[in-house]
Protein backbone atom coordinates (compact mmCIF):
# COMPACT_ATOMS: atom_id res chain seq x y z
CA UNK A 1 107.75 99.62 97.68
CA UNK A 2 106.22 99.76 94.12
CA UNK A 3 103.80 102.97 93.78
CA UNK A 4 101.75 103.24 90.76
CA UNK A 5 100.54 106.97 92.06
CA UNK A 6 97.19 105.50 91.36
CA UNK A 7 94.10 108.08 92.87
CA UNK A 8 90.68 107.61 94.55
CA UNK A 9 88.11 110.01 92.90
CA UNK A 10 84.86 110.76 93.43
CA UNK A 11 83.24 113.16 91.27
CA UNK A 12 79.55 111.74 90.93
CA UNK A 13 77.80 112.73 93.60
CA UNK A 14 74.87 111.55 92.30
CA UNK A 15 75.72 108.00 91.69
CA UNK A 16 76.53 106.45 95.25
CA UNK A 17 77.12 103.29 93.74
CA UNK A 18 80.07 104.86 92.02
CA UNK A 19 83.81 105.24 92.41
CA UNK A 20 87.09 106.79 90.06
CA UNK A 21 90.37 105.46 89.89
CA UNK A 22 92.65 108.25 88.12
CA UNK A 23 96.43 108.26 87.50
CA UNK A 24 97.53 111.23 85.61
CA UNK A 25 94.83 112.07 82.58
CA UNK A 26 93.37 108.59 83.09
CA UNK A 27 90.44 107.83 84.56
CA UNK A 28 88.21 105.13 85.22
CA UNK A 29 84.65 104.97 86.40
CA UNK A 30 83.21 101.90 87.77
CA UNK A 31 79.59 101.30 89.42
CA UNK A 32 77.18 98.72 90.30
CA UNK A 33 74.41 101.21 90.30
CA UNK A 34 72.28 98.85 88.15
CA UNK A 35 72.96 95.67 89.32
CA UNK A 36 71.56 96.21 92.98
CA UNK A 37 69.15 93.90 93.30
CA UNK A 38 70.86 91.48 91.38
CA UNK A 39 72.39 88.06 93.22
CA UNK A 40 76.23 88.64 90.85
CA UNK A 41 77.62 91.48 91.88
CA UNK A 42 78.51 93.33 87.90
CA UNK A 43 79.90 96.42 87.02
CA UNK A 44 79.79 98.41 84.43
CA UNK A 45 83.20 100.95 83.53
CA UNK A 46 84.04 104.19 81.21
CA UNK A 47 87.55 104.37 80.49
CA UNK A 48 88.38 108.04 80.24
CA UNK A 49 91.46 110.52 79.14
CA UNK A 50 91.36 113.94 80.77
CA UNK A 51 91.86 117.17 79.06
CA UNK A 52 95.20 118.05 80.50
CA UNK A 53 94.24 122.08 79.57
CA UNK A 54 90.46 121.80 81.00
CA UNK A 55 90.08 118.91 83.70
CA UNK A 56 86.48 119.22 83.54
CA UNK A 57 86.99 117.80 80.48
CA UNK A 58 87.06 114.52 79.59
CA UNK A 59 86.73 112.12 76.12
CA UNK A 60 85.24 108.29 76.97
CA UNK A 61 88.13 105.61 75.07
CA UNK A 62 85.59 102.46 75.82
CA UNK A 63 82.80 101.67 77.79
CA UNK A 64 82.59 98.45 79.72
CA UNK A 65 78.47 97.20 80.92
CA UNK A 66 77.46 94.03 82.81
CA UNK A 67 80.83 92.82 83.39
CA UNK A 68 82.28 90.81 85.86
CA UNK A 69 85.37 91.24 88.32
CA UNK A 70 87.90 89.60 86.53
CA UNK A 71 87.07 91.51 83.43
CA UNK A 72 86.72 94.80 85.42
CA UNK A 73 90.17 93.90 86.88
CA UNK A 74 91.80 93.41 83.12
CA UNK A 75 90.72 96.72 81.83
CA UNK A 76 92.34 98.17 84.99
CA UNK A 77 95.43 96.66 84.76
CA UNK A 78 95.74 97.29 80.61
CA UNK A 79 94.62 100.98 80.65
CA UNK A 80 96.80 101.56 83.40
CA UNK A 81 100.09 99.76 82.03
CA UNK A 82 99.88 98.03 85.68
């Protein structure tokens, strides 16, 4: 079996609608917090590398807003090398 040691995470408490994927200092947060009461489900993404010496510490490489599955699913795969 192929393992990609990819991680759930779930730092934002306050977002519900949220959820992390993290694999090493990568990280990538995805919610549909604003597109609720829409009929499309959307999402929108940060793309983030972790400060290896501070984890609470993190820099945003791209932002992603109002996109669809497909597109949510292409940024996963590329940022991850998957």
């Amino acid at each position: 079996m192929h393992t990609h040691n990819l991680q759930i995470v779930d730092h934002w408490k306050a977002d519900l609608c949220a959820i992390g994927i993290q694999k090493e200092s990568k990280l990538i947060y995805i919610s549909t917090y604003n597109y609720l009461t829409e009929s499309v489900v959307q999402y929108d993404f940060d793309l983030e590398l972790i400060d290896d010496s501070d984890t609470t510490n993190s820099t945003i490489v791209k932002e992603g807003r109002k996109v669809a599955a497909q597109e949510l699913i292409q940024e996963l795969k590329t940022f991850f090398n998957i």
